[in-house]
PDB file of N, CA and C in Angstrom:
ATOM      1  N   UNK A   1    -234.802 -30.532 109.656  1.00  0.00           N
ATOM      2  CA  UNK A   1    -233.995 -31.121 108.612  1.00  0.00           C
ATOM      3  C   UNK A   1    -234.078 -32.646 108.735  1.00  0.00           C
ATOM      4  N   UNK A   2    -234.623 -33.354 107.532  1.00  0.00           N
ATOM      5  CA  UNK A   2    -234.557 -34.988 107.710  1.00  0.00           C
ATOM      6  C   UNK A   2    -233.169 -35.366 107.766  1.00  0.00           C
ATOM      7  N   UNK A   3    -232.829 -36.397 108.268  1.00  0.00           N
ATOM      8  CA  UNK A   3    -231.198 -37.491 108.382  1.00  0.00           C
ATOM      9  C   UNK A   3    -231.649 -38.478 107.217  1.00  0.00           C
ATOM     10  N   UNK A   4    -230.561 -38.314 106.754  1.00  0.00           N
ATOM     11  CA  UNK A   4    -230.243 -39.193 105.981  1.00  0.00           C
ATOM     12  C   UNK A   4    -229.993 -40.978 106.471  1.00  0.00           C
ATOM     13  N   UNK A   5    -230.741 -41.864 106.531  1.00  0.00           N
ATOM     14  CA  UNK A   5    -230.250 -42.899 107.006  1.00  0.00           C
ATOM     15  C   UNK A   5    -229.825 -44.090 105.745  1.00  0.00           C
ATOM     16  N   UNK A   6    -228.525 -45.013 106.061  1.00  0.00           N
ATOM     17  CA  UNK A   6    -228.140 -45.459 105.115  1.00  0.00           C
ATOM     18  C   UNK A   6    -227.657 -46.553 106.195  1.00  0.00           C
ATOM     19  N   UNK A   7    -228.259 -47.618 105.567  1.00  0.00           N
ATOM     20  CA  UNK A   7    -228.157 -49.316 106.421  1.00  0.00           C
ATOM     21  C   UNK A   7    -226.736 -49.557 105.806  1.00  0.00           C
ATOM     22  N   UNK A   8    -225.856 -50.242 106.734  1.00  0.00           N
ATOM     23  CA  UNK A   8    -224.624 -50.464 106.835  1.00  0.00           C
ATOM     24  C   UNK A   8    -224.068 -51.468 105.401  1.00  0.00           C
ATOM     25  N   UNK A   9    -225.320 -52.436 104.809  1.00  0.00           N
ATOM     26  CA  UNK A   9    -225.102 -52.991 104.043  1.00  0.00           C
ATOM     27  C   UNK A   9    -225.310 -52.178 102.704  1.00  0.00           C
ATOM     28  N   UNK A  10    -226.375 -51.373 102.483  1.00  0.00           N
ATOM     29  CA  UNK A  10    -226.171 -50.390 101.674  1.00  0.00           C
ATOM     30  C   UNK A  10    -225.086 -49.118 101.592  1.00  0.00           C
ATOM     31  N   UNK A  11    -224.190 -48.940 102.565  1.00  0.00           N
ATOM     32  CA  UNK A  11    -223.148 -48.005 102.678  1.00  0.00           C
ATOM     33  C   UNK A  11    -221.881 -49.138 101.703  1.00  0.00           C
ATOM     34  N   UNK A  12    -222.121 -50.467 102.357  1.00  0.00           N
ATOM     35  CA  UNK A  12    -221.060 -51.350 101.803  1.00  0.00           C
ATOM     36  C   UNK A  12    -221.169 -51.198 100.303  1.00  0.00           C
ATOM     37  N   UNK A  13    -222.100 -51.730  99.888  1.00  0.00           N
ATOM     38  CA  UNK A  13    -223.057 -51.578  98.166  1.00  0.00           C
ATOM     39  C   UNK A  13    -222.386 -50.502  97.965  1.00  0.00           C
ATOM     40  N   UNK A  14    -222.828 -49.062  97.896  1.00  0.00           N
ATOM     41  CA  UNK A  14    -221.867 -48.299  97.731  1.00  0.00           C
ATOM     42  C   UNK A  14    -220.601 -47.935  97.652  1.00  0.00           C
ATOM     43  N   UNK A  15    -220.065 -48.343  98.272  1.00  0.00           N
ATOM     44  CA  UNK A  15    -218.223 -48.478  98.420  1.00  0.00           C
ATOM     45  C   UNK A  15    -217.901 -49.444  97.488  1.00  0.00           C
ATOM     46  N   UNK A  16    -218.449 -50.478  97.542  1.00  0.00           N
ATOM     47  CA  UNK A  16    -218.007 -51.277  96.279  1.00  0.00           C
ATOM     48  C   UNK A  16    -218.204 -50.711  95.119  1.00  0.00           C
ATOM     49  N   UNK A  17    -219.230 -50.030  94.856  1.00  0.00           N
ATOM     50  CA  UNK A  17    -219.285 -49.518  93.935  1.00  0.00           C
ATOM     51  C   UNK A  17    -218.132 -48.402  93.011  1.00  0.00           C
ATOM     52  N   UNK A  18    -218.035 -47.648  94.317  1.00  0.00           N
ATOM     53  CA  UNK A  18    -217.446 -46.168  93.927  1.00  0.00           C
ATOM     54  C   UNK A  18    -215.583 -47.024  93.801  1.00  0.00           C
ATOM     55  N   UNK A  19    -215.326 -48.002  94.716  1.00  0.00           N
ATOM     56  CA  UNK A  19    -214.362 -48.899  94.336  1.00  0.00           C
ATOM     57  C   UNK A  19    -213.876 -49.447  92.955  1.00  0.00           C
ATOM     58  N   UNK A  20    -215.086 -50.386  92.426  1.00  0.00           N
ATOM     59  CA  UNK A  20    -215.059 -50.788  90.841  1.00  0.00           C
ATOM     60  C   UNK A  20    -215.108 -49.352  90.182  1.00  0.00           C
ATOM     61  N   UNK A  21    -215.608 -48.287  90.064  1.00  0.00           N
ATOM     62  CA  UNK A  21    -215.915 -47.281  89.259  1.00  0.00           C
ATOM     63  C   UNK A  21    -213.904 -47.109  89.030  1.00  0.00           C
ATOM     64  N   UNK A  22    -213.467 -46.662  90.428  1.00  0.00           N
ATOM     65  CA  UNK A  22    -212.559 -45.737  90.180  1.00  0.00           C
ATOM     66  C   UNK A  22    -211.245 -47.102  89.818  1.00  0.00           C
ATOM     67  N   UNK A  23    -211.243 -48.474  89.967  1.00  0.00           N
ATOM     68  CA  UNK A  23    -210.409 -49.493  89.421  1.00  0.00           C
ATOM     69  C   UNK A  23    -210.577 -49.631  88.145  1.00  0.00           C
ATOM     70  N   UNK A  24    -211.743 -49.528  87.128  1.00  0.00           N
ATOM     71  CA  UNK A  24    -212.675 -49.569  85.814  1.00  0.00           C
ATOM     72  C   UNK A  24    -211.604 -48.254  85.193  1.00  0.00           C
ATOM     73  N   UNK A  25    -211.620 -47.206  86.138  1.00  0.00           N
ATOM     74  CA  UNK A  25    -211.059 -46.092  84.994  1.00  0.00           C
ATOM     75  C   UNK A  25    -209.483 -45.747  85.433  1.00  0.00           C
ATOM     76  N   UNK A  26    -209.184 -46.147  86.350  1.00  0.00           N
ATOM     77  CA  UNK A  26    -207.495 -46.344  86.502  1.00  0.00           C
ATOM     78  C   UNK A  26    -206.610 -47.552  85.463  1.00  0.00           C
ATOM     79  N   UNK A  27    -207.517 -48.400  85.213  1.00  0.00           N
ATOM     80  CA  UNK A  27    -207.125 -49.508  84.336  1.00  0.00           C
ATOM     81  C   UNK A  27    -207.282 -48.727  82.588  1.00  0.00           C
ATOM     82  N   UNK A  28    -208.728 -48.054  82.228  1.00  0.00           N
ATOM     83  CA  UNK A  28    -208.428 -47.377  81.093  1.00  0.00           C
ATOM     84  C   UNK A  28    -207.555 -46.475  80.691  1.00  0.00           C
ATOM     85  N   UNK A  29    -207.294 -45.843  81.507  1.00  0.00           N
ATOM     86  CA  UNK A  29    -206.320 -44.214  81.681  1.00  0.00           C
ATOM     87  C   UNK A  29    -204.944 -45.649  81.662  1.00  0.00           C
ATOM     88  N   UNK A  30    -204.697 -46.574  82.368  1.00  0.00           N
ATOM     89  CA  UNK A  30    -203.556 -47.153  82.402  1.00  0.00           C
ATOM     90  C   UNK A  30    -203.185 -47.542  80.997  1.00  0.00           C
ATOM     91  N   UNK A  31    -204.243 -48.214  80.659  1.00  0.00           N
ATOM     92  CA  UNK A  31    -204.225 -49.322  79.279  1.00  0.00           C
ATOM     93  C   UNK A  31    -203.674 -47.822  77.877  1.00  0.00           C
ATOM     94  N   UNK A  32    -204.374 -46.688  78.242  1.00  0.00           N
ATOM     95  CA  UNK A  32    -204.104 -46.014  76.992  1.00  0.00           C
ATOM     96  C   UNK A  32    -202.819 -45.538  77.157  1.00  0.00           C
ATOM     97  N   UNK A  33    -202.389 -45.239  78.445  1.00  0.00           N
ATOM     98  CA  UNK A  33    -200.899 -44.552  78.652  1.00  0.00           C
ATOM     99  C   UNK A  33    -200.084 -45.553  77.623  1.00  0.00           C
ATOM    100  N   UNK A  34    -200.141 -46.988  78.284  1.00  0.00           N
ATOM    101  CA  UNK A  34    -199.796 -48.049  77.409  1.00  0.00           C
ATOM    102  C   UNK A  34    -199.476 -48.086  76.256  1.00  0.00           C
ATOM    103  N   UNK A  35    -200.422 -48.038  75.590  1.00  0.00           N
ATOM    104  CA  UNK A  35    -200.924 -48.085  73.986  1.00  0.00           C
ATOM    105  C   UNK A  35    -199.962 -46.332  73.781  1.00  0.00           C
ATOM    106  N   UNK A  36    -199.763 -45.590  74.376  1.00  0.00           N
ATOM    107  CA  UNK A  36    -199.513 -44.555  73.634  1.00  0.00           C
ATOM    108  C   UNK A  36    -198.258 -44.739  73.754  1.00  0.00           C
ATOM    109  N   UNK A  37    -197.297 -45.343  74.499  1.00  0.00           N
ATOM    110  CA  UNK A  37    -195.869 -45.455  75.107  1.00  0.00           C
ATOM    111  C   UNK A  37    -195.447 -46.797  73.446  1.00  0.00           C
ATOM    112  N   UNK A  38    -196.302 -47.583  73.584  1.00  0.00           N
ATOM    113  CA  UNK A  38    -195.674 -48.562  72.559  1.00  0.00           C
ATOM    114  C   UNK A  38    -195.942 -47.841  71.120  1.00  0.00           C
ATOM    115  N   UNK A  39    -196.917 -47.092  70.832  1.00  0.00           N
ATOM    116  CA  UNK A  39    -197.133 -46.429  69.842  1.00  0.00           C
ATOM    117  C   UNK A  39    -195.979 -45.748  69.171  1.00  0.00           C
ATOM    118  N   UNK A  40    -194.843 -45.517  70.122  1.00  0.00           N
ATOM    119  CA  UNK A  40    -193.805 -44.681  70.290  1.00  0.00           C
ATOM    120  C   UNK A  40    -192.791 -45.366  69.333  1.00  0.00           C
ATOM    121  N   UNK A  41    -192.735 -46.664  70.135  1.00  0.00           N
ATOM    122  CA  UNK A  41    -191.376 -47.567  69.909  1.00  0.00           C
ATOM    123  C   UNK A  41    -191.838 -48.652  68.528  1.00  0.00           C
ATOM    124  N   UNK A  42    -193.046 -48.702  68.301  1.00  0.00           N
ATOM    125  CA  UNK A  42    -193.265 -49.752  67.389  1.00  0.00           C
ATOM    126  C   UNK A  42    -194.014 -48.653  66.335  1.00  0.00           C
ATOM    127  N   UNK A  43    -192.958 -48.829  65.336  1.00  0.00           N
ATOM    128  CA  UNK A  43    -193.387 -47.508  64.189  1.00  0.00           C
ATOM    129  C   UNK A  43    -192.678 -48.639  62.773  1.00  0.00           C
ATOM    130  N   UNK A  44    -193.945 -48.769  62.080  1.00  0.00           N
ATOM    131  CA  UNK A  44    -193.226 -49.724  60.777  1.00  0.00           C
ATOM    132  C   UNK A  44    -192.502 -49.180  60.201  1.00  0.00           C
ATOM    133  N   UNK A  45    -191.066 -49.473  59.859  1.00  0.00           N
ATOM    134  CA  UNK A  45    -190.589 -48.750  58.493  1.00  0.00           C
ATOM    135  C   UNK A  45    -190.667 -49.093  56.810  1.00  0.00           C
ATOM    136  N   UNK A  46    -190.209 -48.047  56.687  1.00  0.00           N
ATOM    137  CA  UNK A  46    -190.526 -48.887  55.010  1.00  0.00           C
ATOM    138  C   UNK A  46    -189.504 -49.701  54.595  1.00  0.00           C
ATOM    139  N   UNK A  47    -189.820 -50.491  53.915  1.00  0.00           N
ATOM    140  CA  UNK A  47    -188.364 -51.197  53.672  1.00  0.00           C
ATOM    141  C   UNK A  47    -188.729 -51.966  51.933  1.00  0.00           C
ATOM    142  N   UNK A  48    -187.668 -52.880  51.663  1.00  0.00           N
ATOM    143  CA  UNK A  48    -188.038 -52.641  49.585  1.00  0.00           C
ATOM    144  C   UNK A  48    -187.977 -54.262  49.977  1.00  0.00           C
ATOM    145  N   UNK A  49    -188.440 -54.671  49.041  1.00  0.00           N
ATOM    146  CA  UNK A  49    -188.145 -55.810  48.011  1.00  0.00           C
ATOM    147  C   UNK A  49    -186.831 -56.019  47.488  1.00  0.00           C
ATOM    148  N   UNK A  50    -186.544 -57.307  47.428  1.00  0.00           N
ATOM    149  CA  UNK A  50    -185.257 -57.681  46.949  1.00  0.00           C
ATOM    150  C   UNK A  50    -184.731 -56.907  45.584  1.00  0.00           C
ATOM    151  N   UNK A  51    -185.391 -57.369  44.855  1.00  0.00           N
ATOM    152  CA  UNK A  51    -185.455 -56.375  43.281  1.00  0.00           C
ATOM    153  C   UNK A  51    -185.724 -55.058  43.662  1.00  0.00           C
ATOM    154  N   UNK A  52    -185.888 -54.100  44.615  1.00  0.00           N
ATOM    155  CA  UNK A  52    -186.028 -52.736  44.974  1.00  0.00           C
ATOM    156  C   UNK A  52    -185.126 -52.461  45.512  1.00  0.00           C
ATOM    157  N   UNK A  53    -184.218 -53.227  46.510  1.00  0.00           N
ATOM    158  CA  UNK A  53    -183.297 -52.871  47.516  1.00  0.00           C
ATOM    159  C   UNK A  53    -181.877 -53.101  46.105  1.00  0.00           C
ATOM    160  N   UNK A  54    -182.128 -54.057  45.584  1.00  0.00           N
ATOM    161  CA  UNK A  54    -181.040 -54.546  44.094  1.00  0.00           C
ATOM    162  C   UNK A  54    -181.124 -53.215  43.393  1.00  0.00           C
ATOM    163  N   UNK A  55    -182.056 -52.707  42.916  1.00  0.00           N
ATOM    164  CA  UNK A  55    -181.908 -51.786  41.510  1.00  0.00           C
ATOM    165  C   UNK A  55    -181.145 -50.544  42.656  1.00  0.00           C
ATOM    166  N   UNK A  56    -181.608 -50.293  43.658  1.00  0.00           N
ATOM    167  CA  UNK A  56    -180.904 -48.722  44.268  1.00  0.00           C
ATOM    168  C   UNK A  56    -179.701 -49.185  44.775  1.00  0.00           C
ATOM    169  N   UNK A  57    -179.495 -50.298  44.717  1.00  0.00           N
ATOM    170  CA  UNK A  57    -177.945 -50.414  45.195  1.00  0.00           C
ATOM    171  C   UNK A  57    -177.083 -50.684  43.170  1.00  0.00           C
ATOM    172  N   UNK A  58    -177.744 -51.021  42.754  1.00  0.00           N
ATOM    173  CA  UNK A  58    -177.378 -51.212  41.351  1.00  0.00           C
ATOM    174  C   UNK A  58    -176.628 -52.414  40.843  1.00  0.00           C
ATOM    175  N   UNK A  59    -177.404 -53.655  41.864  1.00  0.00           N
ATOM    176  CA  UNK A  59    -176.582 -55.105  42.027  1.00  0.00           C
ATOM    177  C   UNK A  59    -177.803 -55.707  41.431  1.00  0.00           C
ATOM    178  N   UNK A  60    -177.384 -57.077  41.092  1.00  0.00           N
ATOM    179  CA  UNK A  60    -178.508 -57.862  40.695  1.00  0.00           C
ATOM    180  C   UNK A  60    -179.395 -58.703  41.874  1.00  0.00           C
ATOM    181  N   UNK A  61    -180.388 -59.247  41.182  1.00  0.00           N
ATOM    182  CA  UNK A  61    -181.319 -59.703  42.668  1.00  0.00           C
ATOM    183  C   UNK A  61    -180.304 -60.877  43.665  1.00  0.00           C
ATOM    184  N   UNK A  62    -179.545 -61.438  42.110  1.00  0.00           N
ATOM    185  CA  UNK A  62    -179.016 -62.900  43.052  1.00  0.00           C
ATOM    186  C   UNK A  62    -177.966 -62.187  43.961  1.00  0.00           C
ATOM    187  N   UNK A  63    -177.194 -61.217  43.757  1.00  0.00           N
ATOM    188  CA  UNK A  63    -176.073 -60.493  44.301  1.00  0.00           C
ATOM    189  C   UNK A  63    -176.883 -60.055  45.406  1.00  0.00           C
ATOM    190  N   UNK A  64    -177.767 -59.397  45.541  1.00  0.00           N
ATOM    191  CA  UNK A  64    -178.803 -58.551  47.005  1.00  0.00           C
ATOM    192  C   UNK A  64    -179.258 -59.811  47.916  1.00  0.00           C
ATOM    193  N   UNK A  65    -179.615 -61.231  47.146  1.00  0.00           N
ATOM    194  CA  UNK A  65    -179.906 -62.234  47.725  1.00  0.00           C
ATOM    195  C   UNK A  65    -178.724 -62.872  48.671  1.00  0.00           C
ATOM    196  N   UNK A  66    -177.543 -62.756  48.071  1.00  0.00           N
ATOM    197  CA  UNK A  66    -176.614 -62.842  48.626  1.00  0.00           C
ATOM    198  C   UNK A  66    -175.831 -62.186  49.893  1.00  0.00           C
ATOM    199  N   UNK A  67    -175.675 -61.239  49.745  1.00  0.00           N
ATOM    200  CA  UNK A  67    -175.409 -59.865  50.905  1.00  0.00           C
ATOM    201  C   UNK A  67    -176.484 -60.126  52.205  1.00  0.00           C
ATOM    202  N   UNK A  68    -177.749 -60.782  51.695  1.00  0.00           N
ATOM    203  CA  UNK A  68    -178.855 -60.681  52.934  1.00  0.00           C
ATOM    204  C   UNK A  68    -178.808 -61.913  53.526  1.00  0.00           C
ATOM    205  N   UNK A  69    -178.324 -63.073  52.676  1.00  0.00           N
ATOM    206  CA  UNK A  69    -178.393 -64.539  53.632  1.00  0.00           C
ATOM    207  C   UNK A  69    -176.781 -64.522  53.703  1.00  0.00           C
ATOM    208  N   UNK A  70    -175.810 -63.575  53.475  1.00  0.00           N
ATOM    209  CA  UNK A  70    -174.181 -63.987  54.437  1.00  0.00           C
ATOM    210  C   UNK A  70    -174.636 -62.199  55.456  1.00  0.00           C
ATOM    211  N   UNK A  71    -175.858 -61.900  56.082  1.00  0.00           N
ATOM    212  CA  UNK A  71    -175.673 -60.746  56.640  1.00  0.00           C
ATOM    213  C   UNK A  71    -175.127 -59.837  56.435  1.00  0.00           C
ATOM    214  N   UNK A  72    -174.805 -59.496  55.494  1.00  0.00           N
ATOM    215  CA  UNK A  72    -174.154 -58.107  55.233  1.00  0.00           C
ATOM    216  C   UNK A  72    -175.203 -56.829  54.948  1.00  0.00           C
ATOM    217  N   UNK A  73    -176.117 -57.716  54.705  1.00  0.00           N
ATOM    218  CA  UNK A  73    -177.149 -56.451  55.118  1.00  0.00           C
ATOM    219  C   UNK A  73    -177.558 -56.483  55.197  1.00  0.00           C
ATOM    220  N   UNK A  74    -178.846 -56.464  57.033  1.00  0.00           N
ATOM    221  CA  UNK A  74    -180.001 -57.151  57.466  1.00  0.00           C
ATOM    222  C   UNK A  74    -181.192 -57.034  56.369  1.00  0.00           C
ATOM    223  N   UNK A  75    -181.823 -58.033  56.710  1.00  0.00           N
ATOM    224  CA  UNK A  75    -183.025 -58.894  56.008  1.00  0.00           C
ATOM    225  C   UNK A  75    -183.995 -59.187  56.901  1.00  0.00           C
ATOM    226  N   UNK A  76    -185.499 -58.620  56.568  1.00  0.00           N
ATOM    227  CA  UNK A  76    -186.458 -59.467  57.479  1.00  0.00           C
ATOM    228  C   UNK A  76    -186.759 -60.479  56.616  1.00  0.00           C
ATOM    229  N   UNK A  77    -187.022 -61.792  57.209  1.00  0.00           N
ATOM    230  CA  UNK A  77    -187.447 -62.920  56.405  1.00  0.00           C
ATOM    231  C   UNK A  77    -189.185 -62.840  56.369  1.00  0.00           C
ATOM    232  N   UNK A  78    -189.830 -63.080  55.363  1.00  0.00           N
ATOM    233  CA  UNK A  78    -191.397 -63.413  55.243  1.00  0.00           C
ATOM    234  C   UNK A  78    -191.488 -63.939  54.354  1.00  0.00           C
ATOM    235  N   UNK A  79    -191.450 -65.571  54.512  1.00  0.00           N
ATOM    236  CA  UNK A  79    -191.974 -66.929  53.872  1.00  0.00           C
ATOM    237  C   UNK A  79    -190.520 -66.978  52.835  1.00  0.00           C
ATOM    238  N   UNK A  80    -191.080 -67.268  51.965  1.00  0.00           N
ATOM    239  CA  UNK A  80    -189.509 -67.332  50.867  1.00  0.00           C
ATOM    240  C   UNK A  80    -189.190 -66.186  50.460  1.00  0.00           C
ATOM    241  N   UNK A  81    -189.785 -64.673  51.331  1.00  0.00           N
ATOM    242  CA  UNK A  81    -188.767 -63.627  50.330  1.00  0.00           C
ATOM    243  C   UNK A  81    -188.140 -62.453  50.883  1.00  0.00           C
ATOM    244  N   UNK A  82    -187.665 -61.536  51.081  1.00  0.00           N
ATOM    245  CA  UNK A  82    -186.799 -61.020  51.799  1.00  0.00           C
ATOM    246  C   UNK A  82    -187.289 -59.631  52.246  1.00  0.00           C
ATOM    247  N   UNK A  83    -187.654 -59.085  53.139  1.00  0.00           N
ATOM    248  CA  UNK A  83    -187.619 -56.954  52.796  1.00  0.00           C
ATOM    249  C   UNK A  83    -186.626 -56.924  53.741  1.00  0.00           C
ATOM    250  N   UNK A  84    -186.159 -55.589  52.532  1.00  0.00           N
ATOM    251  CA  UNK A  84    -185.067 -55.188  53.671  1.00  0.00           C
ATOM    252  C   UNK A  84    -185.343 -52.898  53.760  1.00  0.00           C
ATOM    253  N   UNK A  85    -184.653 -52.914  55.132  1.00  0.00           N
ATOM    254  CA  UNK A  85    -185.337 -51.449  55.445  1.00  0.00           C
ATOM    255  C   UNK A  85    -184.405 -50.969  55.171  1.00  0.00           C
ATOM    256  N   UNK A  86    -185.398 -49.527  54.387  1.00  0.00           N
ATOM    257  CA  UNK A  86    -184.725 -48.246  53.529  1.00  0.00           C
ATOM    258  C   UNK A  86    -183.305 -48.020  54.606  1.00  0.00           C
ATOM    259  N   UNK A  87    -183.377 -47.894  55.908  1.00  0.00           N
ATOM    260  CA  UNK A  87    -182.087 -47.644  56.948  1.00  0.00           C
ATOM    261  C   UNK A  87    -181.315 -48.326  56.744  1.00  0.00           C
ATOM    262  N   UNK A  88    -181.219 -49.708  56.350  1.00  0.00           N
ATOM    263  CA  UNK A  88    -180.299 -50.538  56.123  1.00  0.00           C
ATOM    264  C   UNK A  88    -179.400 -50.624  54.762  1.00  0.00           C
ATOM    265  N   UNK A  89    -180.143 -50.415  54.142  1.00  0.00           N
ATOM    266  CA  UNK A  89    -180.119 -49.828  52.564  1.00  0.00           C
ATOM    267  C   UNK A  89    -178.445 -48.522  52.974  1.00  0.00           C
ATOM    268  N   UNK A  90    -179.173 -47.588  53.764  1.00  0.00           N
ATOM    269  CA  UNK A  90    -177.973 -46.295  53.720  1.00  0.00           C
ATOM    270  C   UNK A  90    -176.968 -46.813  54.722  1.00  0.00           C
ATOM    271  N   UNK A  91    -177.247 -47.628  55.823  1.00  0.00           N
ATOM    272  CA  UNK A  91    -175.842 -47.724  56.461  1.00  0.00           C
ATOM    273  C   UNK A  91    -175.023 -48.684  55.406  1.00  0.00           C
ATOM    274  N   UNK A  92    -175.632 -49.688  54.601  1.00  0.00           N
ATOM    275  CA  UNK A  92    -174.500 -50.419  54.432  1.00  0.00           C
ATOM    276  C   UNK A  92    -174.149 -49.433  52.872  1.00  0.00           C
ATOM    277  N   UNK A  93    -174.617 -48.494  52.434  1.00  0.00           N
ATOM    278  CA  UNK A  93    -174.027 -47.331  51.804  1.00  0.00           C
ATOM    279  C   UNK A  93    -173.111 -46.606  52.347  1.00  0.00           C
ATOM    280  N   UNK A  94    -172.931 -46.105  53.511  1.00  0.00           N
ATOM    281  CA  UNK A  94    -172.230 -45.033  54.224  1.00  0.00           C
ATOM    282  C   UNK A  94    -171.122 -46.114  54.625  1.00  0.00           C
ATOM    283  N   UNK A  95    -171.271 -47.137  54.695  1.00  0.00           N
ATOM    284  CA  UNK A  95    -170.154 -47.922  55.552  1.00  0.00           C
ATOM    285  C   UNK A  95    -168.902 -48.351  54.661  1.00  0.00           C
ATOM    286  N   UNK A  96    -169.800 -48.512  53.118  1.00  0.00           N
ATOM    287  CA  UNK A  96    -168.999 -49.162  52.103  1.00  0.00           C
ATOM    288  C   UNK A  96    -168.279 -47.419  51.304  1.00  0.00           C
ATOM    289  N   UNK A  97    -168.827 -46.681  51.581  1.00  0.00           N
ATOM    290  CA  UNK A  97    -168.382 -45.478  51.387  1.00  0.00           C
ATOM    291  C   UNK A  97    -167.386 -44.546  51.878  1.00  0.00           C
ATOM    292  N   UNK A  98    -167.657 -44.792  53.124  1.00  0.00           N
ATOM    293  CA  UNK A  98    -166.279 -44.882  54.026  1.00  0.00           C
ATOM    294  C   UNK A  98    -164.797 -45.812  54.065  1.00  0.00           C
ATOM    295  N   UNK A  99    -165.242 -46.935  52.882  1.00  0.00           N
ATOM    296  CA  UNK A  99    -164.441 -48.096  53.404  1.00  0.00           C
ATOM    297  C   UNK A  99    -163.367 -47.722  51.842  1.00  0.00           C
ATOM    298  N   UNK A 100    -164.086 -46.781  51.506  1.00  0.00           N
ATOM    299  CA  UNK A 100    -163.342 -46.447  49.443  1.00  0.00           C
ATOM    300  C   UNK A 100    -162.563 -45.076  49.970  1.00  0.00           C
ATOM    301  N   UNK A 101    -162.981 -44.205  51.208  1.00  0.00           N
ATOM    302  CA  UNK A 101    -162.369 -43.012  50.962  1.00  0.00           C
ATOM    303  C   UNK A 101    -161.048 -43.068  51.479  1.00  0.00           C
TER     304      UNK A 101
END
């Protein structure tokens, strides 16, 4: 049976190797766990337009414009114009609904 001989600097070569291999795919397997964990928590919602969030509440735009810059019912800001999310839309429904019964 031949022996296998393997010079100490080529055993090293190797180990480094099988080293980077298995750091290369602990970092991918890491990175996607990642990506799948935020995938979770960062989910766009839909949300309307001022004149969209106005007509289903059945107020006018300047009245919806109003409610969103004294906070009464969150607003994302983008540049000069407002969206606001369908969720926000029903709590400040359910809240003002509660506030009549």
């Amino acid at each position: 049976m031949a022996e296998l001989a393997i010079s100490g600097k080529d055993l090293q070569n190797m180990m480094a190797e099988l080293i980077t291999y298995t750091v290369t795919q602990m970092a991918i397997v890491t990175t996607e766990e990642i990506a799948a964990r935020l995938e979770k928590h960062f989910v766009v919602e839909p949300t309307l337009t001022l004149a969209e969030a106005a007509e289903q509440l059945g107020l006018s735009v300047q009245s919806m414009r109003a409610l969103c810059r004294e906070k009464r019912i969150p607003a994302i800001r983008l540049e000069k114009s407002y969206r606001i999310r369908v969720i926000d839309i029903n709590r400040f429904l359910e809240k003002h609904m509660q506030a009549t019964e």
